[in-house]
PDB file of N, CA and C in Angstrom:
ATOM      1  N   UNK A   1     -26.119  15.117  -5.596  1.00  0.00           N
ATOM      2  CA  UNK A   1     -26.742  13.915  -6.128  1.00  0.00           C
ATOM      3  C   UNK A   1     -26.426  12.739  -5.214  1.00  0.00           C
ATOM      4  N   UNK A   2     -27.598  12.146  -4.703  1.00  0.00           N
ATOM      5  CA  UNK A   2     -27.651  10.888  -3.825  1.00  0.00           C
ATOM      6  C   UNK A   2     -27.559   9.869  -4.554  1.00  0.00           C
ATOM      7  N   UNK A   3     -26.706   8.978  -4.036  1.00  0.00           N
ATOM      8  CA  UNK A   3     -26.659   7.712  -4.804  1.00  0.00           C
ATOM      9  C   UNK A   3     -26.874   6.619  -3.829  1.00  0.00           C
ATOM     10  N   UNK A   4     -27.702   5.319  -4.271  1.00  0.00           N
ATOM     11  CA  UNK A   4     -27.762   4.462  -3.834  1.00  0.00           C
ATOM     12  C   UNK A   4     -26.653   3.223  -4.359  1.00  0.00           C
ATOM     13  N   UNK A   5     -25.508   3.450  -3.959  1.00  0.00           N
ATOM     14  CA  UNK A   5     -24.459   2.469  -4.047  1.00  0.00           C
ATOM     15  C   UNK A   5     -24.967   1.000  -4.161  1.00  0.00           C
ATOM     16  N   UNK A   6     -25.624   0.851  -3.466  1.00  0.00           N
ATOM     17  CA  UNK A   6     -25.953  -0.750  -3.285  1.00  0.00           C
ATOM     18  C   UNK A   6     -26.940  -1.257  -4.752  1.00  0.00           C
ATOM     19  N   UNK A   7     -27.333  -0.195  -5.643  1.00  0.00           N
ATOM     20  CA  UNK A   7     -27.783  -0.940  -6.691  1.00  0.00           C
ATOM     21  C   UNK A   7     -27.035  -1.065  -7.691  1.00  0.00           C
ATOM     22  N   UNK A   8     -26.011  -0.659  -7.758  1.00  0.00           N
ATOM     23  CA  UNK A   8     -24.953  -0.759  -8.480  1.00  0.00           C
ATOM     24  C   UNK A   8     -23.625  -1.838  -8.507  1.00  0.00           C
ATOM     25  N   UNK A   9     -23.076  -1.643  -7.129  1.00  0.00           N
ATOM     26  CA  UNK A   9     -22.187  -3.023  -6.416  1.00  0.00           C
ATOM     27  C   UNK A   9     -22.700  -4.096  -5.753  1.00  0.00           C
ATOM     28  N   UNK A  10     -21.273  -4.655  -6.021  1.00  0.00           N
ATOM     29  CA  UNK A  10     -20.187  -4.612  -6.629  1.00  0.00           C
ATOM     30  C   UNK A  10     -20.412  -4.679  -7.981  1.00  0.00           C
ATOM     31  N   UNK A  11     -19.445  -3.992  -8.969  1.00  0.00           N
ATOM     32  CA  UNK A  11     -19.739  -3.742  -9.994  1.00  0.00           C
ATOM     33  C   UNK A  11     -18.978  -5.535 -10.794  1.00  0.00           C
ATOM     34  N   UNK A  12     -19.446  -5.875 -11.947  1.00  0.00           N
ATOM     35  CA  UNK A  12     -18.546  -7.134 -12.420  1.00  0.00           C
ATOM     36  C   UNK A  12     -17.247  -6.874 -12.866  1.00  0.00           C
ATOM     37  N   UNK A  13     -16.436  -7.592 -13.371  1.00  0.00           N
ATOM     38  CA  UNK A  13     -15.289  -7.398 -13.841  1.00  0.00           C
ATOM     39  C   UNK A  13     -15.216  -6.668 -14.860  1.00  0.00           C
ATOM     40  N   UNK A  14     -16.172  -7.109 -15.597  1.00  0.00           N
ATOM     41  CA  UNK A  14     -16.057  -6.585 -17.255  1.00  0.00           C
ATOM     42  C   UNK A  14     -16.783  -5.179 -17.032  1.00  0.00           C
ATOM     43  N   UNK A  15     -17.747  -5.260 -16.062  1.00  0.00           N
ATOM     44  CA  UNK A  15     -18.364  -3.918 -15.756  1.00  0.00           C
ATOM     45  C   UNK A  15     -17.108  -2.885 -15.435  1.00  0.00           C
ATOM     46  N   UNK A  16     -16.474  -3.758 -14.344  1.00  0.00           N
ATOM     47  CA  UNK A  16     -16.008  -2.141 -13.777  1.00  0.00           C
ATOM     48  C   UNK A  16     -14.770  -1.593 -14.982  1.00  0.00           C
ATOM     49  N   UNK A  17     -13.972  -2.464 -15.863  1.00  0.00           N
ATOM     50  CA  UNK A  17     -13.029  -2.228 -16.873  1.00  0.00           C
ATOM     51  C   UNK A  17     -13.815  -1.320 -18.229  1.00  0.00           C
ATOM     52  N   UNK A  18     -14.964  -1.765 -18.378  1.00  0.00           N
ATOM     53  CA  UNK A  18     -16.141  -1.038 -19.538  1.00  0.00           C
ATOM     54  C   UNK A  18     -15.858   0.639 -18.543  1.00  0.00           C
ATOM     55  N   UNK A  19     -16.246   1.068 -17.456  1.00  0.00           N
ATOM     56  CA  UNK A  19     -16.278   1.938 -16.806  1.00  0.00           C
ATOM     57  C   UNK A  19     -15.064   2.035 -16.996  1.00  0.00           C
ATOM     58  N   UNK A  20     -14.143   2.145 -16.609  1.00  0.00           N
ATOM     59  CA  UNK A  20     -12.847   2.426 -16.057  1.00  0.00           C
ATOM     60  C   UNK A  20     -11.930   3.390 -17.639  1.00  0.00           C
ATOM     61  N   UNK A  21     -12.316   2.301 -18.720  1.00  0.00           N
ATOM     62  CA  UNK A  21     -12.029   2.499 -19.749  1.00  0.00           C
ATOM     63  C   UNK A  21     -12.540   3.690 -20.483  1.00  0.00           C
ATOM     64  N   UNK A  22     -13.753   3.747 -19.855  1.00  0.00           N
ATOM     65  CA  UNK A  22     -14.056   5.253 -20.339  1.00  0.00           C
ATOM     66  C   UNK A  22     -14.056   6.512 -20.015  1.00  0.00           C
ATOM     67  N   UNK A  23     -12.786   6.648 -18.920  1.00  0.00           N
ATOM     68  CA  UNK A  23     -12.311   7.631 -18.666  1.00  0.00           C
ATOM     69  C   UNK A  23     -11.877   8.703 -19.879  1.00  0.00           C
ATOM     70  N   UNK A  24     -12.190   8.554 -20.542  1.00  0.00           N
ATOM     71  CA  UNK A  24     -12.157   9.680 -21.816  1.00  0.00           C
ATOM     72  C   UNK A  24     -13.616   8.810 -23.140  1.00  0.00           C
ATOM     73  N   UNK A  25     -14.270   9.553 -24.136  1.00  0.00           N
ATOM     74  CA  UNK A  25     -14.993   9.248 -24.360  1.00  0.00           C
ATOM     75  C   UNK A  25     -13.934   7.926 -25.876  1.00  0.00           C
ATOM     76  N   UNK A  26     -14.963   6.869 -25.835  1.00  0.00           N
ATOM     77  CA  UNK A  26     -14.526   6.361 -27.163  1.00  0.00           C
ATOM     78  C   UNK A  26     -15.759   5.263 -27.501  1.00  0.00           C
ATOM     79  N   UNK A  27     -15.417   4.895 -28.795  1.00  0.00           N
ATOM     80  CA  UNK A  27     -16.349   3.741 -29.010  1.00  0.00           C
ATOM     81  C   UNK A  27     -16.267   2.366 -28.989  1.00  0.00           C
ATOM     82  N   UNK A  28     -17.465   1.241 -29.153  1.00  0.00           N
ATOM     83  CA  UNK A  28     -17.137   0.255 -28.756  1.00  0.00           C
ATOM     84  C   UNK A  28     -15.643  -0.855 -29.025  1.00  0.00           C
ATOM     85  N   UNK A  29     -15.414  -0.432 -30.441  1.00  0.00           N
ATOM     86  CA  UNK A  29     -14.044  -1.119 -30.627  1.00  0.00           C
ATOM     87  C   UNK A  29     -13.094  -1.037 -29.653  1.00  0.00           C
ATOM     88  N   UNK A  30     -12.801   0.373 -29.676  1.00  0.00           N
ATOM     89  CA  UNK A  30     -11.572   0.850 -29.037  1.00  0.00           C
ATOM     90  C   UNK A  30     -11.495   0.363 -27.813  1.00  0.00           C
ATOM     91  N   UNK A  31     -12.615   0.276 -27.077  1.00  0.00           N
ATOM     92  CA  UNK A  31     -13.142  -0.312 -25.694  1.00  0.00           C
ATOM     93  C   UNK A  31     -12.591  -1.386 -25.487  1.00  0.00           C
ATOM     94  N   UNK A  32     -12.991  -1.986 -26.543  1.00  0.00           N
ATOM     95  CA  UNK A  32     -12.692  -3.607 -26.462  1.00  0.00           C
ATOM     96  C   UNK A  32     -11.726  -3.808 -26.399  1.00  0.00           C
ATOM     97  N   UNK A  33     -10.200  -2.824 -27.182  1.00  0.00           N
ATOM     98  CA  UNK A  33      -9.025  -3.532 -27.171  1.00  0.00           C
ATOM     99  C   UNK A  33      -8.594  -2.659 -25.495  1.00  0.00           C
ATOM    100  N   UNK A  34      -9.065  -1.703 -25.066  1.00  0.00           N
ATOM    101  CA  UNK A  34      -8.343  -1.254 -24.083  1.00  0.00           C
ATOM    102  C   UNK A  34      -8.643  -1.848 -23.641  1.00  0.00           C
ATOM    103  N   UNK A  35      -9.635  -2.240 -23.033  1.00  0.00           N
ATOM    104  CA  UNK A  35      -9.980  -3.216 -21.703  1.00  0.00           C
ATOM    105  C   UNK A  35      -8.913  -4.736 -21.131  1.00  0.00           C
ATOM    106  N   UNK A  36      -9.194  -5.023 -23.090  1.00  0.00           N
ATOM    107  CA  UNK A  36      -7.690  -5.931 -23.008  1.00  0.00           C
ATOM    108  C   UNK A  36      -6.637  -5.633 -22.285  1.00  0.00           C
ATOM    109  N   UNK A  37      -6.469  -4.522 -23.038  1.00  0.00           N
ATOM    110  CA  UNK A  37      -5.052  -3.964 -22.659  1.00  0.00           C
ATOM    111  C   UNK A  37      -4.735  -3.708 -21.092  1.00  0.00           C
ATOM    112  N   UNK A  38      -6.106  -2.880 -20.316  1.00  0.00           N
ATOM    113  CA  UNK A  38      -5.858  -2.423 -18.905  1.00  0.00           C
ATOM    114  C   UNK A  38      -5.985  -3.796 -17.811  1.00  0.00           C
ATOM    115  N   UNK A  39      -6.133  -4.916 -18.391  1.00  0.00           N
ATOM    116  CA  UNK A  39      -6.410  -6.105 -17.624  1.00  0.00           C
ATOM    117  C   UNK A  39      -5.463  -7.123 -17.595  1.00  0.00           C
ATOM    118  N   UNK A  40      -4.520  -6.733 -18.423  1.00  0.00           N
ATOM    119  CA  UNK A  40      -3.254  -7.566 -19.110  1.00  0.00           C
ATOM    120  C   UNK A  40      -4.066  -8.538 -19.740  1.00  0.00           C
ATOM    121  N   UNK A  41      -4.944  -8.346 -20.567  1.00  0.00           N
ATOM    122  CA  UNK A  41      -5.524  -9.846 -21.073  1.00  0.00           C
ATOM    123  C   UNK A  41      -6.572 -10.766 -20.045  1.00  0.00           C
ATOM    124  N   UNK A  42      -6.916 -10.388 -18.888  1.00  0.00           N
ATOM    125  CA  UNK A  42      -7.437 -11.263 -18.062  1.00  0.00           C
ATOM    126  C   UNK A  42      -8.963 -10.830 -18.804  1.00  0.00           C
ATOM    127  N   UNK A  43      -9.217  -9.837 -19.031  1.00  0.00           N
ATOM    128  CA  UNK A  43     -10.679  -9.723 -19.243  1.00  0.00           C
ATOM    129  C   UNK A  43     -10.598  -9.218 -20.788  1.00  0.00           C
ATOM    130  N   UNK A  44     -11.401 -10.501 -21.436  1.00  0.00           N
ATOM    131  CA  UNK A  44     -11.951  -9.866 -22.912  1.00  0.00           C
ATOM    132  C   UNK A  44     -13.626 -10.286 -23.045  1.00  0.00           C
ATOM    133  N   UNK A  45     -13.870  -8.620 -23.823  1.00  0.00           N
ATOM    134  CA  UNK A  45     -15.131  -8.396 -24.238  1.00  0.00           C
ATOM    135  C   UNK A  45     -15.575  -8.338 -25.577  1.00  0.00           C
ATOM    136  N   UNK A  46     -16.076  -9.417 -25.527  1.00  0.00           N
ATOM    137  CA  UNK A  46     -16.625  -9.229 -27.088  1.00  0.00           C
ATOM    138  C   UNK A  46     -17.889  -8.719 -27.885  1.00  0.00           C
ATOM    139  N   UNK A  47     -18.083  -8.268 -28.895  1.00  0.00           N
ATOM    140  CA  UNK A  47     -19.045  -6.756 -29.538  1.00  0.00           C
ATOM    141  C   UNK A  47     -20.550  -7.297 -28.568  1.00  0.00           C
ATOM    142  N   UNK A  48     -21.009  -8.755 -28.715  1.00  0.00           N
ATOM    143  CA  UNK A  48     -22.392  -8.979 -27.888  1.00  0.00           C
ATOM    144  C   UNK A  48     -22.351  -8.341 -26.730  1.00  0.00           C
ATOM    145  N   UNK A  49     -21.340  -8.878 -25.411  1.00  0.00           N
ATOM    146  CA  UNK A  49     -21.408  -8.471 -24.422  1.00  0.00           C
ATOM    147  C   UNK A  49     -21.282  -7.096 -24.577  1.00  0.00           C
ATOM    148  N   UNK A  50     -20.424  -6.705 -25.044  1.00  0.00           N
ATOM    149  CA  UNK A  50     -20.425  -4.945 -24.933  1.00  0.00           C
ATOM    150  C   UNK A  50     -21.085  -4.260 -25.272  1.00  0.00           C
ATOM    151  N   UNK A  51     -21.897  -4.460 -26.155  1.00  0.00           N
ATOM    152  CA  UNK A  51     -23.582  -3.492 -26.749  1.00  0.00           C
ATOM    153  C   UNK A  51     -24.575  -4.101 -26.119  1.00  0.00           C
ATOM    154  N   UNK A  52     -24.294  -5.063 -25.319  1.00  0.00           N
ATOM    155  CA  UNK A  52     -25.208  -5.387 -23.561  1.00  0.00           C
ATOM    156  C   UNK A  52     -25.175  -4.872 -22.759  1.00  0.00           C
ATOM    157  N   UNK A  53     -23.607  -4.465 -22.367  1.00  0.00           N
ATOM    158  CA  UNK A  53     -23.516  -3.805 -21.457  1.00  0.00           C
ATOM    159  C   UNK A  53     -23.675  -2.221 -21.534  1.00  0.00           C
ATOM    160  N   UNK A  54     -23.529  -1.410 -22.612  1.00  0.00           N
ATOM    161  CA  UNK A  54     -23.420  -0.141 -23.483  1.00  0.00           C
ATOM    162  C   UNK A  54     -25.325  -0.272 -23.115  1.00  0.00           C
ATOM    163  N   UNK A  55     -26.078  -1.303 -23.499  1.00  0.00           N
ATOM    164  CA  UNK A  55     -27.295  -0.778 -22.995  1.00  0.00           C
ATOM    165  C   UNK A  55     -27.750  -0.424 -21.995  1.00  0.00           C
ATOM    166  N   UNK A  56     -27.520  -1.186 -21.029  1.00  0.00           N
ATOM    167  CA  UNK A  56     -27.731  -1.645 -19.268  1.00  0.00           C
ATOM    168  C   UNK A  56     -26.582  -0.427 -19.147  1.00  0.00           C
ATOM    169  N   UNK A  57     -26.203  -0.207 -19.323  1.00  0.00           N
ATOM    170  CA  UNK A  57     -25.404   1.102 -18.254  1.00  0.00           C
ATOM    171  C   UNK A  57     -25.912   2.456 -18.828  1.00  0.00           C
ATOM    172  N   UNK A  58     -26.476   2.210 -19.864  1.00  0.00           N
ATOM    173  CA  UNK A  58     -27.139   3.665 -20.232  1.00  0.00           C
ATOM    174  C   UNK A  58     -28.459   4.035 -19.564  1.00  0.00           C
ATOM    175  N   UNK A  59     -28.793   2.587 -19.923  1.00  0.00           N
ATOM    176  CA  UNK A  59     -30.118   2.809 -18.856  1.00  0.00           C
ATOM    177  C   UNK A  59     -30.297   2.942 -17.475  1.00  0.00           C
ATOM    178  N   UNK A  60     -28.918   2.644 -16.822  1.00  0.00           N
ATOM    179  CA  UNK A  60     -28.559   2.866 -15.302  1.00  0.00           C
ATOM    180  C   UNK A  60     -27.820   4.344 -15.252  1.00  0.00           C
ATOM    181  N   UNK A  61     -27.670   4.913 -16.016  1.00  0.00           N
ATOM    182  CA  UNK A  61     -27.427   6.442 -16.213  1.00  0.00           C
ATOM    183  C   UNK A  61     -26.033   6.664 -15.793  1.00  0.00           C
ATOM    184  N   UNK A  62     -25.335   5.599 -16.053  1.00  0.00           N
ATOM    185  CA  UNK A  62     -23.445   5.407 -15.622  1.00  0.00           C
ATOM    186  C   UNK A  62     -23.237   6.174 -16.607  1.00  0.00           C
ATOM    187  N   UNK A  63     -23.355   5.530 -18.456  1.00  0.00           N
ATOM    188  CA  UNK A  63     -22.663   5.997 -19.618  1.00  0.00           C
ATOM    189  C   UNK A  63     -23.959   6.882 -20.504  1.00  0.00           C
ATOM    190  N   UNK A  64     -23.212   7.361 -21.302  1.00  0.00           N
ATOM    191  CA  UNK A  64     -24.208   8.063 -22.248  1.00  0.00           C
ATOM    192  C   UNK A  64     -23.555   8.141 -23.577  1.00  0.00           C
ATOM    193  N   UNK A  65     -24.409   8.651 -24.330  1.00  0.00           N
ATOM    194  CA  UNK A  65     -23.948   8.283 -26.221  1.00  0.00           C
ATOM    195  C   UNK A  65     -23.767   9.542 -26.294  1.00  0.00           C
ATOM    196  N   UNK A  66     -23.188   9.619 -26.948  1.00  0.00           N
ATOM    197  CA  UNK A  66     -21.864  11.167 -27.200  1.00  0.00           C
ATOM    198  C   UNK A  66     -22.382  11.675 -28.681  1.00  0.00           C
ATOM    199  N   UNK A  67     -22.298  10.519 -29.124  1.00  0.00           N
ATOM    200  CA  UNK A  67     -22.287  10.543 -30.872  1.00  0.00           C
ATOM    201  C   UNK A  67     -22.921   9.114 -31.574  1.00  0.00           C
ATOM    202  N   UNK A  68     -23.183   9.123 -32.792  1.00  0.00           N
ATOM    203  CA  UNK A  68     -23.313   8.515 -33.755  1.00  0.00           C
ATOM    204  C   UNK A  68     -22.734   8.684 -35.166  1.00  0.00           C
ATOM    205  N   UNK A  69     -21.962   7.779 -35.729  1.00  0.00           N
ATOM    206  CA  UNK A  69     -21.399   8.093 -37.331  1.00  0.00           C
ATOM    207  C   UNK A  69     -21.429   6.598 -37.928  1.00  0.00           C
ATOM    208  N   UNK A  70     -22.465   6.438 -38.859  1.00  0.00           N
ATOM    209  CA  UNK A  70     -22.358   5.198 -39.701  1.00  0.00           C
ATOM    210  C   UNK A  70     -23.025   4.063 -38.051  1.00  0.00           C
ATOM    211  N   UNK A  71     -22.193   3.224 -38.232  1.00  0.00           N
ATOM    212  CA  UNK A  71     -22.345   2.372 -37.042  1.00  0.00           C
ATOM    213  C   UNK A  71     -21.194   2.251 -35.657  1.00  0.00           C
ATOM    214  N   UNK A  72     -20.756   3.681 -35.887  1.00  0.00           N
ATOM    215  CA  UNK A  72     -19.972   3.526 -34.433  1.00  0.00           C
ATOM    216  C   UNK A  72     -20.617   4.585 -33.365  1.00  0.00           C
ATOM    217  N   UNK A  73     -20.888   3.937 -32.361  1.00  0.00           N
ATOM    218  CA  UNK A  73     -21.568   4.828 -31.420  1.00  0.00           C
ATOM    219  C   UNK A  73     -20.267   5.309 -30.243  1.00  0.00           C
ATOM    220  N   UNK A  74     -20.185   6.528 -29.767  1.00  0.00           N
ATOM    221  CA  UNK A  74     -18.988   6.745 -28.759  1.00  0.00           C
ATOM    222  C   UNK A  74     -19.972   6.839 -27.618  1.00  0.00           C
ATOM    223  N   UNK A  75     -19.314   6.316 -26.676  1.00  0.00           N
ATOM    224  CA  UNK A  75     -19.719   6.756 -25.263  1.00  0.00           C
ATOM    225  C   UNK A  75     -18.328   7.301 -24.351  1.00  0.00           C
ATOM    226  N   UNK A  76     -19.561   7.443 -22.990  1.00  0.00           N
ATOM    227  CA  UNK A  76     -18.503   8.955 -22.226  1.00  0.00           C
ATOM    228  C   UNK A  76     -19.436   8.384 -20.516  1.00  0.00           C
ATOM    229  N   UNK A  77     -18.621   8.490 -19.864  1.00  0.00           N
ATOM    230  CA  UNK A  77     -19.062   8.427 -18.256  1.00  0.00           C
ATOM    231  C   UNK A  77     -19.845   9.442 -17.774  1.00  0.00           C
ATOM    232  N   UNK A  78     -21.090   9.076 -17.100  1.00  0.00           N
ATOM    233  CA  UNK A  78     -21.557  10.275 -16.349  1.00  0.00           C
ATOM    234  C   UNK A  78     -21.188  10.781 -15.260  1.00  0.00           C
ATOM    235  N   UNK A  79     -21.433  11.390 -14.864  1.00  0.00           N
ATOM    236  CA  UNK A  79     -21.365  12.223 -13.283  1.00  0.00           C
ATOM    237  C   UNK A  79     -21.930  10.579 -12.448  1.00  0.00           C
ATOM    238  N   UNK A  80     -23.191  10.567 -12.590  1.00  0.00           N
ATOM    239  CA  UNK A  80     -23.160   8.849 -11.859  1.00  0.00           C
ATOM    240  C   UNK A  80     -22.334   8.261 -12.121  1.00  0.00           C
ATOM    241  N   UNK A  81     -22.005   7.783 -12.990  1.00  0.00           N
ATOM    242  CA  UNK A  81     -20.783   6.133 -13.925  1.00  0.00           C
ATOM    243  C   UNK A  81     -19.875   7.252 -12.826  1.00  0.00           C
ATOM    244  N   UNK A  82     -19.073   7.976 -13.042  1.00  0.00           N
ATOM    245  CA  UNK A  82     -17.945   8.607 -11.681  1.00  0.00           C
ATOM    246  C   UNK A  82     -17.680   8.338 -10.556  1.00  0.00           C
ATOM    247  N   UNK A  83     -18.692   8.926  -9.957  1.00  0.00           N
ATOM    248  CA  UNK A  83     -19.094   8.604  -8.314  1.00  0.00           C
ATOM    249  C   UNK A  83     -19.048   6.744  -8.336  1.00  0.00           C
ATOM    250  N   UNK A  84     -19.858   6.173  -9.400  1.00  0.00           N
ATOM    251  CA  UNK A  84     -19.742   4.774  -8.990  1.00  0.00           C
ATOM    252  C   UNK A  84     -18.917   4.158  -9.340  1.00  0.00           C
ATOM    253  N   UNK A  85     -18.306   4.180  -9.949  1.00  0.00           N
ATOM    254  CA  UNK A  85     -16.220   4.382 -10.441  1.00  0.00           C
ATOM    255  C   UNK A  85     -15.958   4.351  -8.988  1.00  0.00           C
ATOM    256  N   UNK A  86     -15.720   5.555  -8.849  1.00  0.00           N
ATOM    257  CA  UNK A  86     -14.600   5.700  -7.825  1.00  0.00           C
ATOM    258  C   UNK A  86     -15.070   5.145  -6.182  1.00  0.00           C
ATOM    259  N   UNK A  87     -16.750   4.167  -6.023  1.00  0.00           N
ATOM    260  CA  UNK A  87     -16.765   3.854  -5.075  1.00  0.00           C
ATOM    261  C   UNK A  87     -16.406   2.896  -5.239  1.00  0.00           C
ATOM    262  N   UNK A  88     -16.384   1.963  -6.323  1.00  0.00           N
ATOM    263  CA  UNK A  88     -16.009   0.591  -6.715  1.00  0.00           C
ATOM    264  C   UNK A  88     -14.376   0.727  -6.486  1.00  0.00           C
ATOM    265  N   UNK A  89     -13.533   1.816  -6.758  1.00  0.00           N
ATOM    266  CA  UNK A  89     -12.299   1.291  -6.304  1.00  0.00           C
ATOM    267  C   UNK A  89     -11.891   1.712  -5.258  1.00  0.00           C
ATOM    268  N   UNK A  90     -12.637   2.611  -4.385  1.00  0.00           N
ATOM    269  CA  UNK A  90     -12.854   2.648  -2.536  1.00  0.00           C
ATOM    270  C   UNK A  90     -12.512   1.332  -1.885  1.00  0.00           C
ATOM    271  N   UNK A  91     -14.129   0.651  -2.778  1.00  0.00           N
ATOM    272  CA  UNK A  91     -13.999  -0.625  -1.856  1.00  0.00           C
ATOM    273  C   UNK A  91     -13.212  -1.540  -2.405  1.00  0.00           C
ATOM    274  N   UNK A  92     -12.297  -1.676  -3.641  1.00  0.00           N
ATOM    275  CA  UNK A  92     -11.231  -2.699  -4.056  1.00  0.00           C
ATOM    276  C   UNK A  92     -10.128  -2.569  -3.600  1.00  0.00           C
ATOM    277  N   UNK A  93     -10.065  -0.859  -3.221  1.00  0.00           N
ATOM    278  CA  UNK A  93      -8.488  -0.796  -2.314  1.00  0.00           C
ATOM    279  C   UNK A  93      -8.914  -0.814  -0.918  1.00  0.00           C
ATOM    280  N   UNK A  94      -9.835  -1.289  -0.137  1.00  0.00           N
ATOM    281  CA  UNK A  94      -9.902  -2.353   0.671  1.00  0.00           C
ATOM    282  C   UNK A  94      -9.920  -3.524   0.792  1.00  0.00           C
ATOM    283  N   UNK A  95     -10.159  -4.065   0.010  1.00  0.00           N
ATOM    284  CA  UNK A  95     -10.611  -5.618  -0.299  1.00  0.00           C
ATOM    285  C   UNK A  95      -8.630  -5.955  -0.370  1.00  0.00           C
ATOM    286  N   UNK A  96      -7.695  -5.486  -1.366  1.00  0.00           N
ATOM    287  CA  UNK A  96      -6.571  -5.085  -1.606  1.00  0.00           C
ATOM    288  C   UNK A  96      -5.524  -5.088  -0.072  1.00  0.00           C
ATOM    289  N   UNK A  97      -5.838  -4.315   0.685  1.00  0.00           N
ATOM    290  CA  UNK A  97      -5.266  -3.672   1.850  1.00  0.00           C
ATOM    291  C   UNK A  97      -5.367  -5.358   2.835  1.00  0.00           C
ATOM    292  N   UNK A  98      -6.641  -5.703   2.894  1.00  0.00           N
ATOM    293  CA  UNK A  98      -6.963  -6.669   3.814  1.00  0.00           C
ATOM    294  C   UNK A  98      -6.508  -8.119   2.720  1.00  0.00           C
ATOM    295  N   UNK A  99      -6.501  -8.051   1.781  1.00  0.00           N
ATOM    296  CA  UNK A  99      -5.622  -9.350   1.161  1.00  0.00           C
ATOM    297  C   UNK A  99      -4.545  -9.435   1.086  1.00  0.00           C
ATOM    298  N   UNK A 100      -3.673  -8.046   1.411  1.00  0.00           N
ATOM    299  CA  UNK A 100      -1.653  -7.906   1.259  1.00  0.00           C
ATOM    300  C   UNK A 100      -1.462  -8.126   3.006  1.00  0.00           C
ATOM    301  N   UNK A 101      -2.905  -7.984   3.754  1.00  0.00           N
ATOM    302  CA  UNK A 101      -2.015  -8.011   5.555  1.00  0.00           C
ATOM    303  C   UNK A 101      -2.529  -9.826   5.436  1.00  0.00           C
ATOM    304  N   UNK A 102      -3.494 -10.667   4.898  1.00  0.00           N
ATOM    305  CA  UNK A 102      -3.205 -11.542   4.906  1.00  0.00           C
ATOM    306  C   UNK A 102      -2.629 -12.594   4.719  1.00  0.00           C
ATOM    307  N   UNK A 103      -2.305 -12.328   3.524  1.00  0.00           N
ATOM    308  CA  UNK A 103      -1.198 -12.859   3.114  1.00  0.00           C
ATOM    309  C   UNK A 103       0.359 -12.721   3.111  1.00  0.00           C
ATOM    310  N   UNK A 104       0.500 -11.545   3.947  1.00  0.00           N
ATOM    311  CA  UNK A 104       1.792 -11.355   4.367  1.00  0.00           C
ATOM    312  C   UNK A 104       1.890 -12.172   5.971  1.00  0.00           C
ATOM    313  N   UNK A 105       0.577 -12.227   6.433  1.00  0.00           N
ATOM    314  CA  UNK A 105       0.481 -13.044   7.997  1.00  0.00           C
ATOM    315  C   UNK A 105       0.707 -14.469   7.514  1.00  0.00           C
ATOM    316  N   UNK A 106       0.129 -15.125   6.442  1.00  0.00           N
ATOM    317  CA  UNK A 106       0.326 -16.614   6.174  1.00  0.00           C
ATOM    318  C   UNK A 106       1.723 -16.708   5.580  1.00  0.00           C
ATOM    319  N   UNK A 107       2.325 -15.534   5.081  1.00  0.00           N
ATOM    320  CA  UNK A 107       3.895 -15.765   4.971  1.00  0.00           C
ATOM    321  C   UNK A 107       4.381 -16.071   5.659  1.00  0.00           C
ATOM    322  N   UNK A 108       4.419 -15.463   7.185  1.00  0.00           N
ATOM    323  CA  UNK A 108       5.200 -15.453   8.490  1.00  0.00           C
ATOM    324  C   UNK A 108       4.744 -16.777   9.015  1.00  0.00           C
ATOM    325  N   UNK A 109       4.075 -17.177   8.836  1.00  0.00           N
ATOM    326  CA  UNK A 109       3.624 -18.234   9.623  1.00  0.00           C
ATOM    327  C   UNK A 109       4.057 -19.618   9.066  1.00  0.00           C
ATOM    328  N   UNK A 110       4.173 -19.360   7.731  1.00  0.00           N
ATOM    329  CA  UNK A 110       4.731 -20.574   6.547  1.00  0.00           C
ATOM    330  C   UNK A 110       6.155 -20.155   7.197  1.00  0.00           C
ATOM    331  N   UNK A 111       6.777 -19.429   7.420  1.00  0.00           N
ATOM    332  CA  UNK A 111       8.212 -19.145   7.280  1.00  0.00           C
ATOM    333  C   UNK A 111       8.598 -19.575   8.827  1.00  0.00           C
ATOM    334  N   UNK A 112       8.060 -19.926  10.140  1.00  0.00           N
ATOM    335  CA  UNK A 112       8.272 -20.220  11.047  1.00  0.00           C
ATOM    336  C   UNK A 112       8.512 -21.448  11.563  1.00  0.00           C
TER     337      UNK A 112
END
C-alpha cells in the first residue's frame, strides 16, 4: 500500500495524540482523558473537536469504528492511521535530533 504522505502531514497536535492514543482500540471518552494524560496536560480535546476529528480521520481511512453500544462509538487505527503514525514520528525524531544539536550549540556559545 502506497501512501501519499504529503496529504496527511504534518499531522496537528491534537491529530497526532487522537492517533497515537489509539494504539489499542477505545472510545471517545477514554480518548479524551488519555490524550490528557500522554501530553502532560498540554493538549486537551473536547467531545466537539473529537467527533470532528473521529469524522475526518475516518474519512481519511486513518481510524475506523469498531463498534457501537447506546452512544459510545470505539475506534481502532488502520493499517493507513499506522504507516502515518509512524511517519509523523520519523519526522518528529528529526525535527527533535536537529533541536537538541541546536540548542546544545547556543549553550556553548552562551557559556563562552
Amino acid at each position: 500500500m502506497d501512501i501519499d504522505f504529503a496529504k496527511f502531514l504534518p499531522l496537528s497536535e491534537a491529530t497526532y495524540y487522537v492517533l497515537a492514543a489509539l494504539e489499542e482500540p477505545m472510545h471517545g471518552y477514554a480518548l479524551m482523558q488519555k490524550v490528557e494524560s500522554m501530553s502532560q496536560g498540554n493538549v486537551v480535546i473536547g467531545p466537539g473537536t473529537l467527533y470532528g476529528a473521529f469524522g475526518t480521520l475516518e474519512k481519511q481511512g486513518l481510524i475506523e469504528k469498531l463498534s457501537e453500544e447506546e452512544r459510545r462509538k470505539t475506534y481502532a487505527l488502520t493499517e493507513k492511521g499506522r504507516r502515518v503514525l509512524a511517519e509523523q514520528v520519523r519526522r518528529l525524531a528529526i525535527m527533535l535530533r536537529n533541536g537538541q544539536f541546536v540548542l546544545s550549540t547556543l549553550g556553548k556559545e552562551a557559556a563562552a
